[in-house]
PDB file of N, CA and C in Angstrom:
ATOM      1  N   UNK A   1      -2.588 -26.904  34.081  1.00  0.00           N
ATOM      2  CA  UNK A   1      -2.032 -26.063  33.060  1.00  0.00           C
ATOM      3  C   UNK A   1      -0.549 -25.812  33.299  1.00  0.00           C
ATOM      4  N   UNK A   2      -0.391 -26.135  34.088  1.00  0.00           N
ATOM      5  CA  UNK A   2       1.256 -25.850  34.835  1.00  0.00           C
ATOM      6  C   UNK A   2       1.976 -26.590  34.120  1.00  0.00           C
ATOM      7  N   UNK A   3       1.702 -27.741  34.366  1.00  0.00           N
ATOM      8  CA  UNK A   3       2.649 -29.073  33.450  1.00  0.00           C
ATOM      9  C   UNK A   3       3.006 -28.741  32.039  1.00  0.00           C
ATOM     10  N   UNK A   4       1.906 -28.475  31.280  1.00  0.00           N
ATOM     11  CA  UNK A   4       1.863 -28.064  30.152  1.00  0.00           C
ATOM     12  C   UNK A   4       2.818 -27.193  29.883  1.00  0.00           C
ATOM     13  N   UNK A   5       2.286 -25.823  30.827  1.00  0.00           N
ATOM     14  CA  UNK A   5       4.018 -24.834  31.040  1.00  0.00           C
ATOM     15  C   UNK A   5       5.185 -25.302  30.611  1.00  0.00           C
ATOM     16  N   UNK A   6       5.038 -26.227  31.527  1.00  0.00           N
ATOM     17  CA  UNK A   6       6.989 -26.631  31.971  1.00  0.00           C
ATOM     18  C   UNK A   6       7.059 -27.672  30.957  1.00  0.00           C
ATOM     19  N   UNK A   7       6.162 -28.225  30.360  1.00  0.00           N
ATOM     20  CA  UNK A   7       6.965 -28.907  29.150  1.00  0.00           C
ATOM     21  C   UNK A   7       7.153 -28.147  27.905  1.00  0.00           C
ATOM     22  N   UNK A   8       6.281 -27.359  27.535  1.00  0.00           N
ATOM     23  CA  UNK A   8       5.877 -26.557  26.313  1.00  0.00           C
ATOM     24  C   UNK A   8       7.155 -25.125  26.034  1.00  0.00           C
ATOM     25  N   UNK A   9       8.177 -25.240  25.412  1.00  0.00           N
ATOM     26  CA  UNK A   9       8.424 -24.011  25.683  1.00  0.00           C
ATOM     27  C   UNK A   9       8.090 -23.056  24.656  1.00  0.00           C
ATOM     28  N   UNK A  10       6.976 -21.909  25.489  1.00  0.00           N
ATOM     29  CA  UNK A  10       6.331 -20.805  24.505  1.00  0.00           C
ATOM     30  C   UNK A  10       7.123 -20.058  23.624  1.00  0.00           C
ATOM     31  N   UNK A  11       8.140 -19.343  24.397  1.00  0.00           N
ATOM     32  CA  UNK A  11       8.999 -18.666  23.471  1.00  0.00           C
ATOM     33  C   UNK A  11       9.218 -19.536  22.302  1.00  0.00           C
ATOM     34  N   UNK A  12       9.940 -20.473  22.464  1.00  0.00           N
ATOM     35  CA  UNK A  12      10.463 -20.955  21.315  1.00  0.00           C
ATOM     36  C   UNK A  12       9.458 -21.146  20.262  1.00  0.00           C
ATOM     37  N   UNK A  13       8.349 -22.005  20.558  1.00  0.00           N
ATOM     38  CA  UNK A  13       7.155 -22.256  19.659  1.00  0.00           C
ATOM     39  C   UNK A  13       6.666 -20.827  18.683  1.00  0.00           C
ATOM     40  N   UNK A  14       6.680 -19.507  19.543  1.00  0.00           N
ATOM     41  CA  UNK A  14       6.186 -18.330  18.865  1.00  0.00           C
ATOM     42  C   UNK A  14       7.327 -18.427  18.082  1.00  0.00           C
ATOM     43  N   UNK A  15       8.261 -18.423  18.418  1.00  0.00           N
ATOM     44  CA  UNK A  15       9.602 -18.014  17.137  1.00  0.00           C
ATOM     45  C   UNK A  15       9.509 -18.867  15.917  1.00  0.00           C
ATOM     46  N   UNK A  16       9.727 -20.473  16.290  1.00  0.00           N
ATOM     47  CA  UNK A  16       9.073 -21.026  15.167  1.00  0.00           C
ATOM     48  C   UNK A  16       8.284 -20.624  14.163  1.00  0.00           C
ATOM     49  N   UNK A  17       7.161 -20.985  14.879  1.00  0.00           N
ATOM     50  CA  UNK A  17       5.478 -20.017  14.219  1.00  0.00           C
ATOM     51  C   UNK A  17       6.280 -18.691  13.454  1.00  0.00           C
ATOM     52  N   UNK A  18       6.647 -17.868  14.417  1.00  0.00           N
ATOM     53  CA  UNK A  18       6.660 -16.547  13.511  1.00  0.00           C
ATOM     54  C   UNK A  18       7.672 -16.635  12.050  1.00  0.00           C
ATOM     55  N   UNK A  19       8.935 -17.357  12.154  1.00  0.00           N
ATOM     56  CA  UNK A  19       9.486 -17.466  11.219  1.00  0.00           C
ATOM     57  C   UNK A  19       9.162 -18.268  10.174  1.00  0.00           C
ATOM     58  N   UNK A  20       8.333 -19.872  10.907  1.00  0.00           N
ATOM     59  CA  UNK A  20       7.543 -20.614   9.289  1.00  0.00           C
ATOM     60  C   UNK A  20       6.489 -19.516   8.448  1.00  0.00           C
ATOM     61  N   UNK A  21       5.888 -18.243   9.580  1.00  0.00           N
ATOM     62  CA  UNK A  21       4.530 -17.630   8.486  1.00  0.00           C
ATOM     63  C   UNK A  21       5.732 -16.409   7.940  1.00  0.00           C
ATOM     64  N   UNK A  22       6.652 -15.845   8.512  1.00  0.00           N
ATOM     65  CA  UNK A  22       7.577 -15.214   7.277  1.00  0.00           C
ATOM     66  C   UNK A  22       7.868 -15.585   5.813  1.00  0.00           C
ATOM     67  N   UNK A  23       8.521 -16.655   6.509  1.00  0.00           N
ATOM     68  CA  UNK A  23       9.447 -17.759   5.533  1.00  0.00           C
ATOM     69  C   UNK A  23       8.405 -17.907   4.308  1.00  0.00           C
ATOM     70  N   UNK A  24       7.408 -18.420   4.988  1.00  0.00           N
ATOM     71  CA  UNK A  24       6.117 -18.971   3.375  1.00  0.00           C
ATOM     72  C   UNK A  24       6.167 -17.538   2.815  1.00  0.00           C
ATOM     73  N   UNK A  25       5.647 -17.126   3.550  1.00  0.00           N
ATOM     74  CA  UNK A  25       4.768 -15.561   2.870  1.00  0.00           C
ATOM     75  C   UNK A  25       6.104 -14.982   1.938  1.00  0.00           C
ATOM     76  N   UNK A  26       7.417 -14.687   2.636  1.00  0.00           N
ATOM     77  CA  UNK A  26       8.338 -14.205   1.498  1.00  0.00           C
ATOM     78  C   UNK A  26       8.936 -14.765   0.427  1.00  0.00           C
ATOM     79  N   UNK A  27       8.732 -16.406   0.568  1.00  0.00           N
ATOM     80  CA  UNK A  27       9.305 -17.601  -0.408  1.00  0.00           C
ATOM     81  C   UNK A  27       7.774 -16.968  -1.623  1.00  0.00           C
ATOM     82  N   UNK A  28       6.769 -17.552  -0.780  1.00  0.00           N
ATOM     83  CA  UNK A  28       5.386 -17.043  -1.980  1.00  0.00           C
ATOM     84  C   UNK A  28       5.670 -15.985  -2.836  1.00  0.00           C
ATOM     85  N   UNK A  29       5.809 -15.189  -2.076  1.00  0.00           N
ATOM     86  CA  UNK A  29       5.557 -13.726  -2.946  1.00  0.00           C
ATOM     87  C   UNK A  29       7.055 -13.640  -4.218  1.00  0.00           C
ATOM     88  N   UNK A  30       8.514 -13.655  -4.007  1.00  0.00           N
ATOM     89  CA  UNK A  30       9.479 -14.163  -4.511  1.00  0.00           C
ATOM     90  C   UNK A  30       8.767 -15.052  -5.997  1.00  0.00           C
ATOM     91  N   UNK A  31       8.076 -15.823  -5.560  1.00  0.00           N
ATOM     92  CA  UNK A  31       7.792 -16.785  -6.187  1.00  0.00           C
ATOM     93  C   UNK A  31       7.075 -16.002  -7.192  1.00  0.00           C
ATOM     94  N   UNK A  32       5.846 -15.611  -6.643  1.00  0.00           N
ATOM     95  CA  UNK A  32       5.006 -14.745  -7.747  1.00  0.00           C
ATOM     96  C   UNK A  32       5.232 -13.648  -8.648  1.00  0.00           C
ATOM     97  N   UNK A  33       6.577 -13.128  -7.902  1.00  0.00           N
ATOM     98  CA  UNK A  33       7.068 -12.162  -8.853  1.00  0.00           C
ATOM     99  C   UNK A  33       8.240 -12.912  -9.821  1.00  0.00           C
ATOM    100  N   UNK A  34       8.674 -13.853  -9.838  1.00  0.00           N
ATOM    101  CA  UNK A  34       8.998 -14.675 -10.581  1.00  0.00           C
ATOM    102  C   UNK A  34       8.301 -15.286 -11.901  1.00  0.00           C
ATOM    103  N   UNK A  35       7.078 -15.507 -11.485  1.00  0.00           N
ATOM    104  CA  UNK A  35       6.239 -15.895 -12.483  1.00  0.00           C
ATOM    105  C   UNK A  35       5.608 -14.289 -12.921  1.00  0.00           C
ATOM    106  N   UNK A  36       5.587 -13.010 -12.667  1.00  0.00           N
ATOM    107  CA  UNK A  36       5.271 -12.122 -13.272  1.00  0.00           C
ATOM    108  C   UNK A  36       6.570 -11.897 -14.210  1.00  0.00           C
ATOM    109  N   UNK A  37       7.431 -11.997 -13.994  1.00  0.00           N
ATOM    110  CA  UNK A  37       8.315 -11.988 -14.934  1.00  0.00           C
ATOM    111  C   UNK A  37       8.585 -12.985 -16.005  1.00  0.00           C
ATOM    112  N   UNK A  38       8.413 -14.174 -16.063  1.00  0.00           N
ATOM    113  CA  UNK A  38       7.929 -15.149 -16.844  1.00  0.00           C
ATOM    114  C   UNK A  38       7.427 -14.343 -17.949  1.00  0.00           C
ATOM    115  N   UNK A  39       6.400 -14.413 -16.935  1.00  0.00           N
ATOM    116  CA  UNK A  39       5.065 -13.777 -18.321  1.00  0.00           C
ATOM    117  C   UNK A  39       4.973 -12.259 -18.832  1.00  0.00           C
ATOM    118  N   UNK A  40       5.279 -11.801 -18.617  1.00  0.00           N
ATOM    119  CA  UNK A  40       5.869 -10.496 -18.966  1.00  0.00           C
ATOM    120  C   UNK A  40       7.447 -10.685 -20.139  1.00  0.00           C
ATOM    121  N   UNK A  41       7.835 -11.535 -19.935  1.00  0.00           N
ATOM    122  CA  UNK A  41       9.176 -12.252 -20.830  1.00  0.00           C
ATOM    123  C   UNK A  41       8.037 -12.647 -22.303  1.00  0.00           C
ATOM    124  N   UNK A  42       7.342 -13.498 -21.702  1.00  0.00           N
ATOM    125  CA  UNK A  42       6.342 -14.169 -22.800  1.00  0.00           C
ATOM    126  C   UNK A  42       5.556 -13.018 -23.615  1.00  0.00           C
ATOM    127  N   UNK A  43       5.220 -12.368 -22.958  1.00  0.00           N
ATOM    128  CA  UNK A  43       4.183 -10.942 -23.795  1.00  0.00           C
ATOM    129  C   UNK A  43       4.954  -9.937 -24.716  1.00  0.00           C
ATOM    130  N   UNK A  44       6.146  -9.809 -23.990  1.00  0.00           N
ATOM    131  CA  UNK A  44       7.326  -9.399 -24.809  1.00  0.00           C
ATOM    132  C   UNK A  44       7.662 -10.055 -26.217  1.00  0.00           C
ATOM    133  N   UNK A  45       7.939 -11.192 -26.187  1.00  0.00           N
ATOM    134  CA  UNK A  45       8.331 -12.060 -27.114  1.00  0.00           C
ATOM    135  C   UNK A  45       7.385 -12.130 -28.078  1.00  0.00           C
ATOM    136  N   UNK A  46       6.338 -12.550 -28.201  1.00  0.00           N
ATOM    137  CA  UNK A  46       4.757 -12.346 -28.558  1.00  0.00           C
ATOM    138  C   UNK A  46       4.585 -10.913 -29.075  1.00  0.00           C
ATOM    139  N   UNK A  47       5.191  -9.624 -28.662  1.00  0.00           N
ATOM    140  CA  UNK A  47       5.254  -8.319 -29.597  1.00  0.00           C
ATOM    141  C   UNK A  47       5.721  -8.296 -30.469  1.00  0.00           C
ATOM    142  N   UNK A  48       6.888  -9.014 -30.832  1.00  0.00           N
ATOM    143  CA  UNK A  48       8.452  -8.938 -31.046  1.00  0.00           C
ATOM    144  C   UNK A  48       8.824  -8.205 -30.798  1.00  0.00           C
ATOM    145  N   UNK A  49       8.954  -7.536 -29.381  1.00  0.00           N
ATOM    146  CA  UNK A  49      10.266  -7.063 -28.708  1.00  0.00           C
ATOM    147  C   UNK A  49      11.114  -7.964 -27.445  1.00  0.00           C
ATOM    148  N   UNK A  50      11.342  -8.670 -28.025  1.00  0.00           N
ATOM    149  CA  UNK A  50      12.213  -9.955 -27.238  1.00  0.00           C
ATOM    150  C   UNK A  50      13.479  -9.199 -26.650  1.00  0.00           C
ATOM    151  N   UNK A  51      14.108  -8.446 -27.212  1.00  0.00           N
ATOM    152  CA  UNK A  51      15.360  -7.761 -26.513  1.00  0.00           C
ATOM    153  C   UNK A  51      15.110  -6.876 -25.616  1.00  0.00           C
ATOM    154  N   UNK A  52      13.608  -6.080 -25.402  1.00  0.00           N
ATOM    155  CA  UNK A  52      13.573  -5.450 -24.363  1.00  0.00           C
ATOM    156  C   UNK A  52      12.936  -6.490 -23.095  1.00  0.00           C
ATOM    157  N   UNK A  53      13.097  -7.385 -23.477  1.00  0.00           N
ATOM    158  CA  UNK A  53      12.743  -8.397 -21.925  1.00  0.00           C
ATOM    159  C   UNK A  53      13.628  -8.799 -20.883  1.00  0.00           C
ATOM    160  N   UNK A  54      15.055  -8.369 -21.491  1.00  0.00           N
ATOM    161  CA  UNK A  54      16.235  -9.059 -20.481  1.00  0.00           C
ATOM    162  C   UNK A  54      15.974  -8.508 -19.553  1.00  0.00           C
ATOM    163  N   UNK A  55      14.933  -7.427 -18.959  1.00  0.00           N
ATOM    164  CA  UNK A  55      15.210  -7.254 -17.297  1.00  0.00           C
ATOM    165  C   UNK A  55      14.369  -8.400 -16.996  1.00  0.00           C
ATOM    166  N   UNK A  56      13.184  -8.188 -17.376  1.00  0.00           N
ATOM    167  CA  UNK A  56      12.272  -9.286 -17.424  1.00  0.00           C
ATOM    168  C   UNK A  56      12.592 -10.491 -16.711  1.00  0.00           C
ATOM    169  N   UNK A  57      13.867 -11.475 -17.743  1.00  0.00           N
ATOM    170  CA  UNK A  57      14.508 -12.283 -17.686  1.00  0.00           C
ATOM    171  C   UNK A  57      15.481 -12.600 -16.318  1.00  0.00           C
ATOM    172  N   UNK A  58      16.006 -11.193 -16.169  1.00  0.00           N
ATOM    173  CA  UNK A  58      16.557 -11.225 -14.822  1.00  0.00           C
ATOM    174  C   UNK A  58      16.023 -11.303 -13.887  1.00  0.00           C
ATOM    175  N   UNK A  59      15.069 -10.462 -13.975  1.00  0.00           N
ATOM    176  CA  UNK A  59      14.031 -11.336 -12.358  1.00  0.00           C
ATOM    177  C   UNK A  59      13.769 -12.335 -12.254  1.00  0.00           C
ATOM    178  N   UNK A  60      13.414 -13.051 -13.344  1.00  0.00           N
ATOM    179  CA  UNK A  60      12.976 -14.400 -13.007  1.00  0.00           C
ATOM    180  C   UNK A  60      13.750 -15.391 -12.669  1.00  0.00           C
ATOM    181  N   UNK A  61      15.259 -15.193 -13.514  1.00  0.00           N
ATOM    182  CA  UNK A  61      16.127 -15.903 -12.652  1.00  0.00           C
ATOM    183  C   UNK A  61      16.873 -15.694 -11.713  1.00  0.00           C
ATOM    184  N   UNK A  62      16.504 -14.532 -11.023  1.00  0.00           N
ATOM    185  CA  UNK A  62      17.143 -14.204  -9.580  1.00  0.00           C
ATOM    186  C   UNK A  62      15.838 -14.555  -8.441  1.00  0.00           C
ATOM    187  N   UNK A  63      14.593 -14.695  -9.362  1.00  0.00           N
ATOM    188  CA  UNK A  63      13.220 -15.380  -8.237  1.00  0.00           C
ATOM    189  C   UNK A  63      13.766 -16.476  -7.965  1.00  0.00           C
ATOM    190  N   UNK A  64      13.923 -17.045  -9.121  1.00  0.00           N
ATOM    191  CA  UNK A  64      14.069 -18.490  -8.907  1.00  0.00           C
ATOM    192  C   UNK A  64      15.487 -19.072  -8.319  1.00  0.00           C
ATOM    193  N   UNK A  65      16.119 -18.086  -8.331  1.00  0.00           N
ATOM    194  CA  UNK A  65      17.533 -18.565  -7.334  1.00  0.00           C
ATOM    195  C   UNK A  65      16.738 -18.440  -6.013  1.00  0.00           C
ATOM    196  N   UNK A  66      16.191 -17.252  -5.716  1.00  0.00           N
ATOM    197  CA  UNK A  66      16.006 -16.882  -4.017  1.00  0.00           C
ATOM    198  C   UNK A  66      15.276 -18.060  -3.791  1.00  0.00           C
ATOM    199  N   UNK A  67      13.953 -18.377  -4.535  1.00  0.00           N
ATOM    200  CA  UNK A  67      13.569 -19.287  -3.711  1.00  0.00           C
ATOM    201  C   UNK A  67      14.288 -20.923  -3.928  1.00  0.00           C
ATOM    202  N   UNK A  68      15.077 -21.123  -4.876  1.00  0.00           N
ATOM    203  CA  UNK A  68      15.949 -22.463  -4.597  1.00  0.00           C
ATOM    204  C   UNK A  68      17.000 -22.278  -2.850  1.00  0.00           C
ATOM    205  N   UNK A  69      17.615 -21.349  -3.005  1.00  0.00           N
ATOM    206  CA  UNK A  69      18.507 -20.886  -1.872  1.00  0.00           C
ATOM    207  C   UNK A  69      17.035 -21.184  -0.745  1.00  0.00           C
ATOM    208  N   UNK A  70      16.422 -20.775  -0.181  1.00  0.00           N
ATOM    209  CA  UNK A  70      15.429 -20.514   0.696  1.00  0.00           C
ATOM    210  C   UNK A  70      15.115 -22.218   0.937  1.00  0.00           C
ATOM    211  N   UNK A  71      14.573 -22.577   0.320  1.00  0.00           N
ATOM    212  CA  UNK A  71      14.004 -24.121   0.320  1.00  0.00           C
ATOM    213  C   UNK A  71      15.355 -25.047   0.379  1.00  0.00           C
ATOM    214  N   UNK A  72      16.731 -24.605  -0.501  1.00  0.00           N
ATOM    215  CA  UNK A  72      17.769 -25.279   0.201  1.00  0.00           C
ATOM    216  C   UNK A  72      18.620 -25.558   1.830  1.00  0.00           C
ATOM    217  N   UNK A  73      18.218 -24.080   2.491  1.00  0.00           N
ATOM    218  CA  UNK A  73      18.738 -23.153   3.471  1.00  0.00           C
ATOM    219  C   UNK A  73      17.448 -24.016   4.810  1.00  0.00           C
ATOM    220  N   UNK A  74      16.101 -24.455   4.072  1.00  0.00           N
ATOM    221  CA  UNK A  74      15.026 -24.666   5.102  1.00  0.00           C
ATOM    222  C   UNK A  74      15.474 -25.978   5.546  1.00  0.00           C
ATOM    223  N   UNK A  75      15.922 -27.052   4.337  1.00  0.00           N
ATOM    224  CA  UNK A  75      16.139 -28.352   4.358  1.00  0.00           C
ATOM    225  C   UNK A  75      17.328 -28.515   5.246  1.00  0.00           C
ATOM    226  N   UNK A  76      18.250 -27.722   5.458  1.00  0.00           N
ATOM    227  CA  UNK A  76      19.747 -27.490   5.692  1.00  0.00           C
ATOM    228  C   UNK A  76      19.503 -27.275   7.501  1.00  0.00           C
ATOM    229  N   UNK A  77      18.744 -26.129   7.863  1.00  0.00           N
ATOM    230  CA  UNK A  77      18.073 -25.724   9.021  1.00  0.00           C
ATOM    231  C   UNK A  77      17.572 -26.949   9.769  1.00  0.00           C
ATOM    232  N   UNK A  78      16.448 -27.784   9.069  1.00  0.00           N
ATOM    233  CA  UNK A  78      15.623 -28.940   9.718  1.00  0.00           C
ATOM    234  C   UNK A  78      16.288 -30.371   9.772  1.00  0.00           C
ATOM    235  N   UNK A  79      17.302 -30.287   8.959  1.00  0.00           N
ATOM    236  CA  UNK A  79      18.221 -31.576   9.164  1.00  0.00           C
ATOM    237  C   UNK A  79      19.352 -31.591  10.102  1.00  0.00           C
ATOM    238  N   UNK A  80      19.876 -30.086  10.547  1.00  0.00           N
ATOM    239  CA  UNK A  80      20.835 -30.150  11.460  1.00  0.00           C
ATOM    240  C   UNK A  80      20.235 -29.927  12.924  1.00  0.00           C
ATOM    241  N   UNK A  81      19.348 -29.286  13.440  1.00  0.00           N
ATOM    242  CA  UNK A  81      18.186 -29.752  14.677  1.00  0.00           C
ATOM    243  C   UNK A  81      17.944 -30.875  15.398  1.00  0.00           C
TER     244      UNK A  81
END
């Protein structure tokens, strides 16, 4: 088990680990509230009150920036390593 030790380094591996199950979990969720705003845009529109959706609207395209930035920022991270 020793060997294993000295090749394996733990710290680093937990950090990894801990930041890929961040990373998903806050890209996900970003994501989902993105698509609640979508559709909440859509249900709006469908009342005809289309003008009260621009917040609506704004979330969804500030979801969808975070997670472009995030998935740009991951690619950016794993190519310079």
């Amino acid at each position: 088990m020793s060997v294993l030790a000295a090749i394996v380094d733990t710290g680093a591996l937990l950090k990894v680990i801990m930041w890929s199950l961040l990373s998903g979990l806050g890209l996900t969720l970003v994501f989902s509230v993105g698509i609640v705003g979508v559709a909440r845009t859509d249900d709006l529109r469908r009342a005809g009150r289309g003008g009260a959706a621009t917040g609506y609207v704004v979330l969804a395209v500030v979801s969808a920036l975070v997670v472009v930035a995030g998935v740009v920022e991951a690619i950016v991270v794993m190519t310079t390593k």
